[in-house]
Protein backbone atom coordinates (compact mmCIF):
# COMPACT_ATOMS: atom_id res chain seq x y z
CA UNK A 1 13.45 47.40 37.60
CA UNK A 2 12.26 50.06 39.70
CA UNK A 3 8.59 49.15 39.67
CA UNK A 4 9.63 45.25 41.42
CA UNK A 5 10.13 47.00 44.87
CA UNK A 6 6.40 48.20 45.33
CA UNK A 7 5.08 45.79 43.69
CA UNK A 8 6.47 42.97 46.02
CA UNK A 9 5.04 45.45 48.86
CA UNK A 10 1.44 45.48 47.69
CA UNK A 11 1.57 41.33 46.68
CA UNK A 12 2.71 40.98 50.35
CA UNK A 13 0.50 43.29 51.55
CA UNK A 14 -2.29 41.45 50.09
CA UNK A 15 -1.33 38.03 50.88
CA UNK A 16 -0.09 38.56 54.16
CA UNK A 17 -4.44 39.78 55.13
CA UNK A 18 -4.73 35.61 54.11
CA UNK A 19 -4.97 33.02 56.07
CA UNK A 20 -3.18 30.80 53.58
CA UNK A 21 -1.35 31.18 50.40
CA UNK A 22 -0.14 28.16 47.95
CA UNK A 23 2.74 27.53 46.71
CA UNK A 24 3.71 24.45 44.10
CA UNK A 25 7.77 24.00 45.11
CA UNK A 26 9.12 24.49 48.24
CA UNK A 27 11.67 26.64 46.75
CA UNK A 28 9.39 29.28 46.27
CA UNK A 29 7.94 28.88 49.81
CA UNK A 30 11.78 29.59 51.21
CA UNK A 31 11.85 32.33 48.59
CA UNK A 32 8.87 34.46 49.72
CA UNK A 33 9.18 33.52 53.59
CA UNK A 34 12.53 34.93 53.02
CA UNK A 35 10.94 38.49 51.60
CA UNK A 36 8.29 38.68 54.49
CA UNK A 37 5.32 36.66 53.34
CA UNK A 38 3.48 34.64 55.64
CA UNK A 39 0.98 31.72 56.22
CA UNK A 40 2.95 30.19 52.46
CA UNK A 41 2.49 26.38 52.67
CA UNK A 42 3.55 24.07 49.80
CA UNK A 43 0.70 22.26 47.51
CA UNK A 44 1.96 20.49 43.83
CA UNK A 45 -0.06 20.47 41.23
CA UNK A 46 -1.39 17.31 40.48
CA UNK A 47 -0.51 15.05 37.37
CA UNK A 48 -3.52 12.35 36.90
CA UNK A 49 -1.46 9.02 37.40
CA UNK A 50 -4.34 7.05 35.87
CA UNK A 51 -3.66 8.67 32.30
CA UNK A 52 0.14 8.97 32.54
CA UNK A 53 1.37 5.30 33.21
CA UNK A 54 3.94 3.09 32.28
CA UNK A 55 1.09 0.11 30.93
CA UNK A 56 0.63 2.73 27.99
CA UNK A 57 4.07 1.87 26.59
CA UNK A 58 3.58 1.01 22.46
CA UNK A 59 5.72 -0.98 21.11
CA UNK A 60 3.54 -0.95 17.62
CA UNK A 61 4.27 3.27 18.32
CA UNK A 62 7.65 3.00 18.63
CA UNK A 63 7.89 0.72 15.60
CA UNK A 64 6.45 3.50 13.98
CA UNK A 65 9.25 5.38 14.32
CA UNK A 66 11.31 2.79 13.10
CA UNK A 67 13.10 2.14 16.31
CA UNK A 68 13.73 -0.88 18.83
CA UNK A 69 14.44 -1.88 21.97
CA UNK A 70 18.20 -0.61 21.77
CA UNK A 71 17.62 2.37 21.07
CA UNK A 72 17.14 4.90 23.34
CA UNK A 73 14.50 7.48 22.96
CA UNK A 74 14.94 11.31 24.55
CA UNK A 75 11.83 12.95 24.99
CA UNK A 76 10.83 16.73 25.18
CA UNK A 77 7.84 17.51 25.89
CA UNK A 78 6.80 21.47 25.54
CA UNK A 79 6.27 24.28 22.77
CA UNK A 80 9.14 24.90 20.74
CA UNK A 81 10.55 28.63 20.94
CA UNK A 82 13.61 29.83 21.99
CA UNK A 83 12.78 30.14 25.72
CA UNK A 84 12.69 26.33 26.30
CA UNK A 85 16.36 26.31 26.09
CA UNK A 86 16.37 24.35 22.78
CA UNK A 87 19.90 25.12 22.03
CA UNK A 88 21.10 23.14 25.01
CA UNK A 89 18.43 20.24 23.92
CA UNK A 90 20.17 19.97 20.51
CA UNK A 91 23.72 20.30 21.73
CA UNK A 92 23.08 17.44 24.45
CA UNK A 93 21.37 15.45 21.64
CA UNK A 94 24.37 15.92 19.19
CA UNK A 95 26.81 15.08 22.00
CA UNK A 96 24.84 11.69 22.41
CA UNK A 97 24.36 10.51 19.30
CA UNK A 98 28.30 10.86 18.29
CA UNK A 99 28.81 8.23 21.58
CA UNK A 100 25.60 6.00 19.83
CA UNK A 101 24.28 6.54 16.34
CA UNK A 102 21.04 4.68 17.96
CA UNK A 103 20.06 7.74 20.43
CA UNK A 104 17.16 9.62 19.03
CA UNK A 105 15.05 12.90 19.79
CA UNK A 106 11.43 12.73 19.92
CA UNK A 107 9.93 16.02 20.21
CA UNK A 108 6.24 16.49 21.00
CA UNK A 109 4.79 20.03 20.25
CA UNK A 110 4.99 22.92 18.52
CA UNK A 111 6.16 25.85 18.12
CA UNK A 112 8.32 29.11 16.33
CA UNK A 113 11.46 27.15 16.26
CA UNK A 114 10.01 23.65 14.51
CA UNK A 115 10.87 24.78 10.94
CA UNK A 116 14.47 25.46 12.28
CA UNK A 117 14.57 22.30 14.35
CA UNK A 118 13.66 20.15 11.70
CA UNK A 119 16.59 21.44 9.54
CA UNK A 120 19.28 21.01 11.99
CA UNK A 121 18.18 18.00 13.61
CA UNK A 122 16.95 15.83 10.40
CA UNK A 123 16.80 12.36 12.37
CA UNK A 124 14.79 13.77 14.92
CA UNK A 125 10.85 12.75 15.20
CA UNK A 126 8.74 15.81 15.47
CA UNK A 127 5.38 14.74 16.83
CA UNK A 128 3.50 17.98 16.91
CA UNK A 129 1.08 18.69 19.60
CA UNK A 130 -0.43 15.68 21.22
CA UNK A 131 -3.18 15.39 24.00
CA UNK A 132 -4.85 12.97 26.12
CA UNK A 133 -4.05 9.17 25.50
CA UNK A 134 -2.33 10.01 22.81
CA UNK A 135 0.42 12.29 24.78
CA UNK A 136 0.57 9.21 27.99
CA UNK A 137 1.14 6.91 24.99
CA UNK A 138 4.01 9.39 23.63
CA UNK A 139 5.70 9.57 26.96
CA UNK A 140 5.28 6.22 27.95
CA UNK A 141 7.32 4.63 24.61
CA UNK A 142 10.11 6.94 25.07
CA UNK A 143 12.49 6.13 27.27
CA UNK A 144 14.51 9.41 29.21
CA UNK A 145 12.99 13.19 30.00
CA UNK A 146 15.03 15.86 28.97
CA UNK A 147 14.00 19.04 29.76
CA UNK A 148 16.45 21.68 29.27
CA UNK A 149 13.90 24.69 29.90
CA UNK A 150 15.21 27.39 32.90
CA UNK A 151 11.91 29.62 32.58
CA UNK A 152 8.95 27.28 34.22
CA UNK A 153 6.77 28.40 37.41
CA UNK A 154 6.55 24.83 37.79
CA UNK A 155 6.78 22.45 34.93
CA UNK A 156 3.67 20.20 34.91
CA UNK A 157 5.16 17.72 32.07
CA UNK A 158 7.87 17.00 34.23
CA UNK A 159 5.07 15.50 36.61
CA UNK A 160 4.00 13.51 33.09
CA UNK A 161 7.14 12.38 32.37
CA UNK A 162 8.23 10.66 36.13
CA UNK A 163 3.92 9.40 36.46
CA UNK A 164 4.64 7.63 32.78
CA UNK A 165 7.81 5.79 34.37
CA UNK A 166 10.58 7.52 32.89
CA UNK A 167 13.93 9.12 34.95
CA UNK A 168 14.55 12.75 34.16
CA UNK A 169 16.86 14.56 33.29
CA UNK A 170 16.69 18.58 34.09
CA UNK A 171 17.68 21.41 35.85
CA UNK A 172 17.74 21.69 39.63
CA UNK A 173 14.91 24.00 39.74
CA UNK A 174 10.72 23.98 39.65
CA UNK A 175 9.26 20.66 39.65
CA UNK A 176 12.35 19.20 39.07
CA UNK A 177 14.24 20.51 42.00
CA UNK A 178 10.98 19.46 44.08
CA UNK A 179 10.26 15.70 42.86
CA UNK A 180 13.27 14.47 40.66
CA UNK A 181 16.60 12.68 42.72
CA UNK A 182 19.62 10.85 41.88
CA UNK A 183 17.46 7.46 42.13
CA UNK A 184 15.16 8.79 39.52
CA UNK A 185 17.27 11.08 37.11
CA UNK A 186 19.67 14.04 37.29
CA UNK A 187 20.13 17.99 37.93
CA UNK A 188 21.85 20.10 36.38
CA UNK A 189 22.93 23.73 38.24
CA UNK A 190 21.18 26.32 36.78
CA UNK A 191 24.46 28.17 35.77
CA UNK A 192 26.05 24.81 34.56
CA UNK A 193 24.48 23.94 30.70
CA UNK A 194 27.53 20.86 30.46
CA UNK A 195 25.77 19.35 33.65
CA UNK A 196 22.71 18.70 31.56
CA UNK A 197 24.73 17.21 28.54
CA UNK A 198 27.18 15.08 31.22
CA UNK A 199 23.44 14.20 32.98
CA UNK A 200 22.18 13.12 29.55
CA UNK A 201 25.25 11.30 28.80
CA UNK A 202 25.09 9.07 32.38
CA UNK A 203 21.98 8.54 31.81
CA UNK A 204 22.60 6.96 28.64
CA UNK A 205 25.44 4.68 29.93
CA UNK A 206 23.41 3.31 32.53
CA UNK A 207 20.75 2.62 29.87
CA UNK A 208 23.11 0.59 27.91
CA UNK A 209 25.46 -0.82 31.12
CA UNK A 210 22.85 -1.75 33.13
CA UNK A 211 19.07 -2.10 31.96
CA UNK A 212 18.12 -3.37 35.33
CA UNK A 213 19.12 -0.30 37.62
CA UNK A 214 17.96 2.24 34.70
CA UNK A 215 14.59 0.36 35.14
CA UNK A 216 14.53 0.43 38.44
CA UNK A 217 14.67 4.73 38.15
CA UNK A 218 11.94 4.74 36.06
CA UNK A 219 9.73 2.76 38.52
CA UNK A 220 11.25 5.41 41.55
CA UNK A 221 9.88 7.83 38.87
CA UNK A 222 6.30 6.65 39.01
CA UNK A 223 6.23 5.85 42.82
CA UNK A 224 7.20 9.49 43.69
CA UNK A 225 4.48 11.09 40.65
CA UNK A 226 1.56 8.72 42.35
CA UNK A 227 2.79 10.76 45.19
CA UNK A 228 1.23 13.92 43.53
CA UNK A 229 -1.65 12.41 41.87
CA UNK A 230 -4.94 14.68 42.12
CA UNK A 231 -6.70 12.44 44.94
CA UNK A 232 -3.54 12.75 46.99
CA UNK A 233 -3.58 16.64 46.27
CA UNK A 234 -6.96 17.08 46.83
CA UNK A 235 -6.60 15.86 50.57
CA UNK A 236 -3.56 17.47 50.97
CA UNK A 237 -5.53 20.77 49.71
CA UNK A 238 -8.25 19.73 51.75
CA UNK A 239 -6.53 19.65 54.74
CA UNK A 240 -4.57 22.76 54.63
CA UNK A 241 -7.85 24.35 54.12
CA UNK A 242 -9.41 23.06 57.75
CA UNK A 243 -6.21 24.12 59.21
CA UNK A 244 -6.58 27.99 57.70
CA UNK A 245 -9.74 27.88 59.59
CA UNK A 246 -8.88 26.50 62.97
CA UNK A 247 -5.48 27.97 62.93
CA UNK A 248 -3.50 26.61 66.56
């Protein structure tokens, strides 16, 4: 609207009298260099890579559930309204299960849209809100990230998902864009919602195909999460910090 013009003005205006302004994607750094800001350096947020890891894997939770090795578990992680793109979510997770009955949706959180949910999507395991060891367990037994969601600043569970070992699958933008590649997952185009089914539905052949190489994704998952674990970011933060100071 009309007001977005000054406002931008005095937000530059005030950041530009900084020595340093943060960023969490690089995308956003090209974004606001582009619009005149200056002195915008990229820092993630950290995901603690000691609580999300792939040892906390529960077969006794997944059992649970009532499901086995074969058969593959989707995982959302987020509050459940209609700005998390849950249309897509169910759409992708009908198109899967009519290629394999066995595919199922575990959805942890809650939300305006559960009630809904849970009447179109009857197999699907709603988990409610989970925390702590709990939630690393949660992501750790499933076994793909979907995360259909267009309206993050960032997207810290996608950080949760790759540090617990799993591949991702998500749109080309936030964290995703930032952390997730074709050796750990897939992107969708913003402006292309059958990319995100078609990424679910390679995902899933290469989960049946080939258990080695779908493995090996979720270990380039946690390598590049233990990347942006908070004693990593804390020197990185650390470090852009002495070099505000004693600019060259």
């Amino acid at each position: 609207g009309w007001l977005k013009r000054p406002i931008v003005g005095y937000l530059r205006k005030f950041h530009n009298k900084t020595a340093l302004t943060t960023v969490p994607t690089e995308r956003m750094r090209s974004e606001l260099s582009a619009i005149g800001f200056k002195n915008v350096r990229v820092l993630s947020r950290g995901v603690n890579a000691t609580l999300y890891d792939p040892a906390r894997r529960s077969e006794v939770l997944r059992s649970r559930w009532g499901l086995k090795a074969d058969n593959l578990i989707l995982i959302h992680v987020g509050r459940l309204a209609a700005e998390k793109n849950l249309e897509l979510l169910i759409k992708a997770y009908e198109r899967l299960k009519a290629q394999d009955p066995k595919v199922r949706l575990l959805l942890v959180g809650d939300g305006p849209e559960k009630a809904a949910m849970q009447a179109r999507i009857r197999d699907a395991i709603f988990a409610g809100m989970q925390t702590g060891e709990d939630l690393a367990s949660h992501y750790a037994s499933a076994d793909l990230f979907v995360f259909p969601s267009k309206t993050e600043t960032f997207g810290n569970v996608t950080l949760e998902a790759m540090a617990s070992g799993l591949p991702v699958v998500a749109f080309d933008y936030a964290a995703a864009a930032q952390y997730v590649t074709p050796q750990s997952g897939c992107l969708a185009d913003l402006d292309r919602d059958e990319d995100f089914v078609r990424g679910g539905l390679r995902m899933h052949a290469l989960f049946l195909q080939d258990p080695a190489a779908y493995a090996a994704m979720g270990g380039n998952s946690r390598l590049r999460a233990e990347r942006e674990s908070w004693p990593v970011v804390v020197k990185q933060f650390e470090s852009l910090l002495v070099e505000a100071m004693h600019p060259v």
